[in-house]
Protein backbone atom coordinates (compact mmCIF):
# COMPACT_ATOMS: atom_id res chain seq x y z
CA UNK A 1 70.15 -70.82 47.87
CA UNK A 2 69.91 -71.88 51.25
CA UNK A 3 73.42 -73.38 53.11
CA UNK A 4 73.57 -75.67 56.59
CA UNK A 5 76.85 -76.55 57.31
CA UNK A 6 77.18 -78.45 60.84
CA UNK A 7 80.56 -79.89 62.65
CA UNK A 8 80.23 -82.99 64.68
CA UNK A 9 80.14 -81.26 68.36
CA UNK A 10 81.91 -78.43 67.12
CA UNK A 11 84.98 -80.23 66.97
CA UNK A 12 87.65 -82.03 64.80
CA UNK A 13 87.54 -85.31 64.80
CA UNK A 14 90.60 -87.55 64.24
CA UNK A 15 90.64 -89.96 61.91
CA UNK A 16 92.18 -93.13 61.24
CA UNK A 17 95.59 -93.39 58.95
CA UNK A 18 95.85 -89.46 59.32
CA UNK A 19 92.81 -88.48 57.41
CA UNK A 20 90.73 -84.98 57.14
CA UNK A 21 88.21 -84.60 59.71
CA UNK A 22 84.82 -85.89 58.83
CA UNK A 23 82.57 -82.90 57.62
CA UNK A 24 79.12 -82.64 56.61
CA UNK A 25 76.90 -80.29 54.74
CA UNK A 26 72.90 -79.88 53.76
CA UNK A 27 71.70 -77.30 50.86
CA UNK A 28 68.11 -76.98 50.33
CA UNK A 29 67.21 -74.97 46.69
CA UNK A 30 64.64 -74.45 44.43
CA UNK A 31 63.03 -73.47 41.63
CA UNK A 32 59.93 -71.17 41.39
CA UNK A 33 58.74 -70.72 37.25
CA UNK A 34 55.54 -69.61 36.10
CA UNK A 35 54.16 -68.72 32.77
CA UNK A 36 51.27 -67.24 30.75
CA UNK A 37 50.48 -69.34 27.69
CA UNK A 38 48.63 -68.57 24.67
CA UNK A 39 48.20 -71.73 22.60
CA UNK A 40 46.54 -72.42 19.12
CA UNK A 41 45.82 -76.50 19.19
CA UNK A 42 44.26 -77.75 15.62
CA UNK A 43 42.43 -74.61 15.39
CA UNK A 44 40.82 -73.97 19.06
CA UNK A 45 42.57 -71.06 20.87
CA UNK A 46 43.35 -71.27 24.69
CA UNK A 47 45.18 -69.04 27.37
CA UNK A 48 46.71 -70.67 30.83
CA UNK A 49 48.72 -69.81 33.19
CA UNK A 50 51.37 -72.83 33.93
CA UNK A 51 54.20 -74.02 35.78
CA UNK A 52 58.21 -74.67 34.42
CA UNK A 53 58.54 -73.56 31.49
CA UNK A 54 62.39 -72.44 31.87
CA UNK A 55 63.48 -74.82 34.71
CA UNK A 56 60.99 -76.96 36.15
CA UNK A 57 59.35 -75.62 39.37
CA UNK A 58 61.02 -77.86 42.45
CA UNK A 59 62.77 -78.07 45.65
CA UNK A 60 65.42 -80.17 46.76
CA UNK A 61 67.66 -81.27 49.74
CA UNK A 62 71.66 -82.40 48.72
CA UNK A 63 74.17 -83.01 50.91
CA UNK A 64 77.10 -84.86 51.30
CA UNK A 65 79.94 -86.23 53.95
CA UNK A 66 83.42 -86.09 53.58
CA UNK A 67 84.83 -90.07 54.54
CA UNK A 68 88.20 -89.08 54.19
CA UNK A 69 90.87 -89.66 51.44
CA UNK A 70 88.85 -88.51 48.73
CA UNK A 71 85.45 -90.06 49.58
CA UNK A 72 82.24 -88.82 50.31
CA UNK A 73 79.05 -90.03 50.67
CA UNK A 74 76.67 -87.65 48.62
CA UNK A 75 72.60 -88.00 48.38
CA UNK A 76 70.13 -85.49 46.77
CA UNK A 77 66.41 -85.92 47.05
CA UNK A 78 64.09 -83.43 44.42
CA UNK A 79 60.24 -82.67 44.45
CA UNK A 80 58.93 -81.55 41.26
CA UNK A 81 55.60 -79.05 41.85
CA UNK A 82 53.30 -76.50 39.98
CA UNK A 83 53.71 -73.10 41.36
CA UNK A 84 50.48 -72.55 39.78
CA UNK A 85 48.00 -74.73 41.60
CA UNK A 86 50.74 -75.93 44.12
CA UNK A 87 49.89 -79.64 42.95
CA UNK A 88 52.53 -82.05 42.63
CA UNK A 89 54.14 -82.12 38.93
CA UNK A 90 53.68 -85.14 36.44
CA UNK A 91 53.05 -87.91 39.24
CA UNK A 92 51.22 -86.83 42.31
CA UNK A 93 51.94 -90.18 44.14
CA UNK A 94 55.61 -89.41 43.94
CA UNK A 95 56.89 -86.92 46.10
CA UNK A 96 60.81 -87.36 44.91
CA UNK A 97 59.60 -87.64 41.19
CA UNK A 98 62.83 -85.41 39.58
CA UNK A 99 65.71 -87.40 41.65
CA UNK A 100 66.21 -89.56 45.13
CA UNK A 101 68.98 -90.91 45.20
CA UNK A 102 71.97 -91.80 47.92
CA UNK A 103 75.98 -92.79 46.96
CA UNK A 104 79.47 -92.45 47.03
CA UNK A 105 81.73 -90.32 45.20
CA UNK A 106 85.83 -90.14 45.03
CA UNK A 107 88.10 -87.61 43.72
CA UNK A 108 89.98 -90.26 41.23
CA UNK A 109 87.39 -92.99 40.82
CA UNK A 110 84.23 -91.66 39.95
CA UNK A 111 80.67 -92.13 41.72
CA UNK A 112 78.24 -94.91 42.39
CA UNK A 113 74.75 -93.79 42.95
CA UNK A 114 71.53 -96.01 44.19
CA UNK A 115 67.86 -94.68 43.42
CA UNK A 116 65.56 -92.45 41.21
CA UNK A 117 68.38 -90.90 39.12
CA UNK A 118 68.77 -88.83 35.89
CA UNK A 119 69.36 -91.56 32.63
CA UNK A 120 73.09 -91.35 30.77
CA UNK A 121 70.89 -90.81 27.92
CA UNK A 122 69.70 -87.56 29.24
CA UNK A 123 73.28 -86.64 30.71
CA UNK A 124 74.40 -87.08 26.85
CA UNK A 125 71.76 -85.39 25.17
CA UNK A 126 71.52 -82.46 27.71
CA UNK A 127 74.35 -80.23 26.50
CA UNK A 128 72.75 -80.48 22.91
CA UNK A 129 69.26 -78.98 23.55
CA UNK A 130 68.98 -75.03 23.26
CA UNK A 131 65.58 -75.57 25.54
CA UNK A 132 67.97 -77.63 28.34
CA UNK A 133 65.20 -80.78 27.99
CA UNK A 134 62.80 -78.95 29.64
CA UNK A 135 59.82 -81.11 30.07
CA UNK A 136 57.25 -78.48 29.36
CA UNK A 137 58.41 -76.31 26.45
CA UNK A 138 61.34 -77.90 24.87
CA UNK A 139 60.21 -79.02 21.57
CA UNK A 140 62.65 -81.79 22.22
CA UNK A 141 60.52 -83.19 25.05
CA UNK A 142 57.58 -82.60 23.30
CA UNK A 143 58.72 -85.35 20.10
CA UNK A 144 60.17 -87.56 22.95
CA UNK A 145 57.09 -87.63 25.07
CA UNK A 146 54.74 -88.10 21.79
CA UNK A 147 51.54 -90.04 22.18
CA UNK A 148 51.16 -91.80 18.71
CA UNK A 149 48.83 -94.89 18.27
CA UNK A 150 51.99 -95.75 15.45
CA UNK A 151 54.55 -95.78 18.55
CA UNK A 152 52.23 -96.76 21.79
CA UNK A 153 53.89 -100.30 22.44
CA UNK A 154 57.44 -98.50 21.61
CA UNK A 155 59.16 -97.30 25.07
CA UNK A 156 60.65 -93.85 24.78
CA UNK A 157 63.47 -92.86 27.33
CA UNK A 158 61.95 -90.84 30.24
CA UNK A 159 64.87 -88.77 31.13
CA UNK A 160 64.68 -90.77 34.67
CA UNK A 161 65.10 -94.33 36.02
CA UNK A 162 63.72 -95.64 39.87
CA UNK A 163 65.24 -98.52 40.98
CA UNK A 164 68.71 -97.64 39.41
CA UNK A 165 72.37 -98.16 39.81
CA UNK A 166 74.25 -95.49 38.22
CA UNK A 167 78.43 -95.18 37.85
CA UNK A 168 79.82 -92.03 36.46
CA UNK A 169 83.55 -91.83 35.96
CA UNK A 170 85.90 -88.78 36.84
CA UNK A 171 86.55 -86.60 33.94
CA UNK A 172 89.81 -87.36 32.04
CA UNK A 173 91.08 -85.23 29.89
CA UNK A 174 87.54 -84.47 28.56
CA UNK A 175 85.96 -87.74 28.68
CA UNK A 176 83.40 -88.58 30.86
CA UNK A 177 81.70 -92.90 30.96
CA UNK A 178 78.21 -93.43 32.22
CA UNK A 179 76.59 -96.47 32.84
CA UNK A 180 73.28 -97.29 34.53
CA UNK A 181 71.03 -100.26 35.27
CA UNK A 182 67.14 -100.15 36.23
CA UNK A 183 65.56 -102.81 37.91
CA UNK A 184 61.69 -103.18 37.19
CA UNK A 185 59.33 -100.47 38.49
CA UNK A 186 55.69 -100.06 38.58
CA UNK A 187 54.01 -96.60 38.17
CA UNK A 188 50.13 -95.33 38.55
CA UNK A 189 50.66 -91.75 36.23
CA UNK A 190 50.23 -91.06 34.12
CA UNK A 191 49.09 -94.65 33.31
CA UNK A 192 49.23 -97.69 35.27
CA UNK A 193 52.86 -99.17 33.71
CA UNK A 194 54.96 -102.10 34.18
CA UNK A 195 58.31 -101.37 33.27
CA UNK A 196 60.95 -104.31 32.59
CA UNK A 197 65.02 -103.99 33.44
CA UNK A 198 66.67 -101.55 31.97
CA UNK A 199 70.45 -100.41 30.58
CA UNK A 200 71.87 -97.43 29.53
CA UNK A 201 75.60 -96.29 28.84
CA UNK A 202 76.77 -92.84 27.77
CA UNK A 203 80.26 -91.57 26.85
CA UNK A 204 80.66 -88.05 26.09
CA UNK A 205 83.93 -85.39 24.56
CA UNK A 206 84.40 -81.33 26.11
CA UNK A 207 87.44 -79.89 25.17
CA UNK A 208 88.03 -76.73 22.62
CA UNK A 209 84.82 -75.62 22.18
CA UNK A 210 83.71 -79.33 21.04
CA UNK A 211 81.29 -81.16 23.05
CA UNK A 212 79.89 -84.61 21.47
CA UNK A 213 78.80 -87.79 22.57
CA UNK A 214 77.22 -90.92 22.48
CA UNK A 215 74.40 -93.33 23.82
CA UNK A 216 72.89 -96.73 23.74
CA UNK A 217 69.88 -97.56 26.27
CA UNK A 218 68.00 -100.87 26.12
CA UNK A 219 64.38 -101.18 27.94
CA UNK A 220 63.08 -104.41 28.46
CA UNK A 221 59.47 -105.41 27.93
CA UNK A 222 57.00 -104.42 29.66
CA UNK A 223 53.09 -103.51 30.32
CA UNK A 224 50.51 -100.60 30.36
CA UNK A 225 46.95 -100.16 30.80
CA UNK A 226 45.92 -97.63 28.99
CA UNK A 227 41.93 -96.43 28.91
CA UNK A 228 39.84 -97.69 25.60
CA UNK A 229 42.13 -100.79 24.69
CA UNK A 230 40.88 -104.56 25.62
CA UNK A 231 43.28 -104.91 27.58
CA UNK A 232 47.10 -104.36 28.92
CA UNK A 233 49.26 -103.61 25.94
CA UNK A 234 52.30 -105.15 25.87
CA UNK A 235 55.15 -102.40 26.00
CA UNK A 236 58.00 -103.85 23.37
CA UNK A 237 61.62 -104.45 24.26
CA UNK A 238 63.42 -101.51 22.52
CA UNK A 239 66.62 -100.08 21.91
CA UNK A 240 67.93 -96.39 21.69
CA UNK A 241 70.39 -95.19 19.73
CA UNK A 242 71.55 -91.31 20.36
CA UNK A 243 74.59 -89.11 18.73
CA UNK A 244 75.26 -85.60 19.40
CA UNK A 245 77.20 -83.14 18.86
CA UNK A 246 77.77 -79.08 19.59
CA UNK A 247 80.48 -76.46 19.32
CA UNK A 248 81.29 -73.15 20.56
CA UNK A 249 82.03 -70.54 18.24
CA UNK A 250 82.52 -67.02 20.36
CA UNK A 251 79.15 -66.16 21.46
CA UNK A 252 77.41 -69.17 19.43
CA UNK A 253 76.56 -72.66 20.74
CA UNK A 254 75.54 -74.52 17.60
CA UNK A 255 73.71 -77.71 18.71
CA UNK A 256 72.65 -80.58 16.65
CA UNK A 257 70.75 -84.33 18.54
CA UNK A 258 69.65 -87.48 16.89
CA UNK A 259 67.80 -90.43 18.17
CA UNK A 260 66.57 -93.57 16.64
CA UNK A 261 63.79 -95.74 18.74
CA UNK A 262 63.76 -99.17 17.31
CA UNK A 263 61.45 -102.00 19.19
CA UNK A 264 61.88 -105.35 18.92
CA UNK A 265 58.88 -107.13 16.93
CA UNK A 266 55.88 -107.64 18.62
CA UNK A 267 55.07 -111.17 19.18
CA UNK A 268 51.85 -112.78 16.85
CA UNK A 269 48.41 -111.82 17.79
CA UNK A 270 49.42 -109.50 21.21
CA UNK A 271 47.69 -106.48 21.65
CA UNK A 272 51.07 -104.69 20.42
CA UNK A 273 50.78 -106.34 17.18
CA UNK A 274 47.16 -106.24 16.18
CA UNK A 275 47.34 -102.45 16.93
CA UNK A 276 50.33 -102.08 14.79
CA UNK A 277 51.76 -99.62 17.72
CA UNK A 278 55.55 -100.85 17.78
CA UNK A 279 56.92 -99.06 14.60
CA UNK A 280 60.47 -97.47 14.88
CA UNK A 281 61.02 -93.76 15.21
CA UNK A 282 63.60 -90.93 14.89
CA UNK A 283 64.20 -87.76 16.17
CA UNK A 284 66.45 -84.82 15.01
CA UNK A 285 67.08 -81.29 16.37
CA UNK A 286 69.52 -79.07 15.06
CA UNK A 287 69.42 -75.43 16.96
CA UNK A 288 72.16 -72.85 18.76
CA UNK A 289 72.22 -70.75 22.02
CA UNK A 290 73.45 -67.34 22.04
CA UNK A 291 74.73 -65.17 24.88
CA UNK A 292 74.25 -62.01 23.19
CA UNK A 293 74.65 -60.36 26.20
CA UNK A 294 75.79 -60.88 30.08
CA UNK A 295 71.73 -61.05 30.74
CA UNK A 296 70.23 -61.82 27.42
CA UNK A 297 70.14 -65.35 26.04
CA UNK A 298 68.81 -66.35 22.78
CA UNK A 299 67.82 -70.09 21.98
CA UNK A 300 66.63 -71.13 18.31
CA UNK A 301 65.69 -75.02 17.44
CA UNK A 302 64.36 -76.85 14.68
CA UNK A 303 63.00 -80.17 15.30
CA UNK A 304 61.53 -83.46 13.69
CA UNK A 305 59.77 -86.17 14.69
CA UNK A 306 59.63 -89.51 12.43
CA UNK A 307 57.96 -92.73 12.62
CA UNK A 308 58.77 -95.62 10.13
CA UNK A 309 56.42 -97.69 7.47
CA UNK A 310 53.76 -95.06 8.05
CA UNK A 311 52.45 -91.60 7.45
CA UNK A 312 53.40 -89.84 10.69
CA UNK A 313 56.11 -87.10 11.00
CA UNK A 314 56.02 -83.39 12.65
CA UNK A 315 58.00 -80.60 11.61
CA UNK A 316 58.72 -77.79 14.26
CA UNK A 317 60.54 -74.63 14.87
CA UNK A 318 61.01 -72.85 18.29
CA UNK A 319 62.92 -69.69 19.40
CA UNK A 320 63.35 -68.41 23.13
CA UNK A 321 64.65 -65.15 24.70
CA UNK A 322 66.02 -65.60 28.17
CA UNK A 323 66.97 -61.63 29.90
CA UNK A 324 68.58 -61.97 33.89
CA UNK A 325 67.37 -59.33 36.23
CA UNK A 326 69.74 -60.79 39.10
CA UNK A 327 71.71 -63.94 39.40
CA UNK A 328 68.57 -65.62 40.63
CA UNK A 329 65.49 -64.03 38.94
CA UNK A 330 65.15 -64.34 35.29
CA UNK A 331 62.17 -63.47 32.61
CA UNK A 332 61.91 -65.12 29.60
CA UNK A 333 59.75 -66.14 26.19
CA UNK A 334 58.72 -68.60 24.03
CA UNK A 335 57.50 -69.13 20.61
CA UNK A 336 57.01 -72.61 18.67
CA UNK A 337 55.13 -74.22 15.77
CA UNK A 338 54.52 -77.46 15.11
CA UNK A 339 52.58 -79.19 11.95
CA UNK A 340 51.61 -82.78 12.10
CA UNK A 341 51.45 -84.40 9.12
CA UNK A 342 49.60 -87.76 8.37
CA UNK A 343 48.13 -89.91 11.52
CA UNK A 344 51.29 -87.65 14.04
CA UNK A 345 49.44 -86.27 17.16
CA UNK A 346 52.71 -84.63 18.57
CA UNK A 347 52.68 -81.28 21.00
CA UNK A 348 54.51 -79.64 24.15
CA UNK A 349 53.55 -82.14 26.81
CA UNK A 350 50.82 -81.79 29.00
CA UNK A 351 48.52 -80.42 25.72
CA UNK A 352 46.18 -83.48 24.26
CA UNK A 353 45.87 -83.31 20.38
CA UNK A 354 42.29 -84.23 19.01
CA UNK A 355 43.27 -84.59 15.61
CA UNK A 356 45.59 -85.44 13.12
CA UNK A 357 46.71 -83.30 10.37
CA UNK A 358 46.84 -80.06 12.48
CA UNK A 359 49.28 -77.05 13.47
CA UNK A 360 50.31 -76.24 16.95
CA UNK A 361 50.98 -72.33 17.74
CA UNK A 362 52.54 -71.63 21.38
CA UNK A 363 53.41 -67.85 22.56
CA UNK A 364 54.03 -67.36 26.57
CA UNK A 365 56.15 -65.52 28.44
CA UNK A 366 57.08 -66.29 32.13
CA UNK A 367 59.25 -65.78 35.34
CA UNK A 368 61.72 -67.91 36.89
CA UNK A 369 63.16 -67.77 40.47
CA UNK A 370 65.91 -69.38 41.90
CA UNK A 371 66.19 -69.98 46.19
């Protein structure tokens, strides 16, 4: 990692009411991951080479400005890219797809952040995930991101919100508020969507080992075109409902998530409703991380994925090894299965299932570098 650290002329600068002098700092950092994948997909085998499957290949510029008195103005703008190809990753029209945001932040009150921002859903559920909500290889992502025709009109929450206000209090004694609102934002990838207002609040517990917490996110309707329907589909209003909780025993991170999707009903003789696409969902992971050694972590999770009033759930177990050759160059693998049972289509994203009824087998190993 990269540090600029600049004084205004090279000298102190007096401040009013007896305040520290203004100072200012920009990091630039990174993320280069790559990976060989073998996968078995419904019985066709495949090898790739890909990008992120650890941490997600990127490279950012933070920074912030001490205001005096406890206040600083903070910003952090991160590009999201495939090492592999050197394309841009998950939205190629966005150049700041992970974050871009701008705020203020003080010592006793907490921060207030404007922009493309990490949800409090995904601040919550974070801690909980042995595979850190990777959105490549964590099986959690994978039953989050499902494409389902059962679930197509049913908004999942994307981890990330543009056009957001975000608050996040200080940390006292252990517990930590979030709180975010979304105005509506239009997208081109990876379909053409319409997304309504949004609000999400998070409240999270550390302290002895314990680490739970909860969240509640409401999207508002909202459209998609999406190739071989009529027409737009009408994206439902729907709620969120998450609860999780981990604890530390020595060496042993036992981790446990659960999330319920429920849309509102979709009104008489839409697109939504015809389909039958708006059906509630759930999904639960249960895993633990262990730091077997000062280099070697190991990550186990078992995961399922739910959907109500039909025949559509996926079972899935995933293990990982993680070994540190320095403090910024790591190897690491991956194993998971998934089954789909009934009309379920779910895999790691960025693989398309065919058909229903079918296993998913995925073996890689890969590299990750940190600058």
């Amino acid at each position: 990692m990269r540090s600029i650290s600049k004084g205004i002329c090279g000298a102190t600068l007096a401040v009013v009411a007896g305040s520290a002098a203004a100072q200012s700092s920009v990091t630039l950092y990174g993320v280069a991951d790559v990976f060989i994948q073998y996968l078995h997909n419904g019985g066709a085998n495949s090898y790739s080479e890909r990008s992120g499957g650890n941490t997600g290949s990127m490279f950012g510029l933070k920074g912030n400005e001490d205001l005096g008195n406890g206040l600083k103005a903070v910003f952090d703008m991160e590009a999201g890219y495939n090492i592999n190809n050197g394309g841009l990753f998950a939205d190629t029209s966005a150049l700041f797809y992970r974050q871009a945001w701008v705020g203020l932040t003080h010592d006793n009150y907490g921060s207030l952040t404007f922009g493309r921002q990490y949800q409090p859903t995904f601040w919550v559920v974070y801690p909980t995930d042995p595979f850190r909500g990777n959105e490549v290889l964590s099986p959690l992502s994978a039953a989050v991101l499902a494409v389902d025709r059962n679930t197509l009109a049913s908004q999942y929450a994307t981890g990330r919100t543009s056009n957001s206000v975000l608050y996040k209090s200080p940390n006292l004694a252990g517990v930590q508020l979030y709180a975010m609102y979304g105005f509506s934002a239009t997208v081109t990838q990876p379909v053409p969507e319409t997304s309504g207002n949004m609000l999400d609040l998070g409240l999270t517990y550390s302290g002895y080992g314990l680490y739970a917490g909860i969240a509640y996110q409401y999207q508002h309707p909202g459209t998609a075109t999406i190739a071989g329907l009529p027409g737009p589909l009408n994206l439902l209003g729907t709620e969120h409902y998450t609860g999780v909780i981990s604890y530390r025993i020595g060496i042993v991170n036992l981790q446990f998530n659960y999330a319920y999707n429920k849309p509102h009903d979709a009104p008489a003789h839409s697109l939504a409703a015809l389909l039958g696409a708006g059906k509630s969902s759930s999904v639960m992971e249960f895993g633990a991380t262990v730091q077997a050694t000062s280099a070697d972590t190991f990550e186990i999770a078992g995961i399922e994925r739910n959907v109500r009033g039909a025949h559509d759930n996926t079972p899935g177990v995933q293990i990982g090894v993680d070994h540190s050759l320095s403090k910024r160059t790591a190897l690491y693998m991956r194993a998971g299965y998934l089954k789909n049972n009934g009309t379920a289509t779910m895999s790691w994203p960025g693989v398309s299932v065919t058909s229903t009824d079918t296993k998913q087998v995925l073996a890689v190993i890969g590299m990750t570098h940190r600058f």
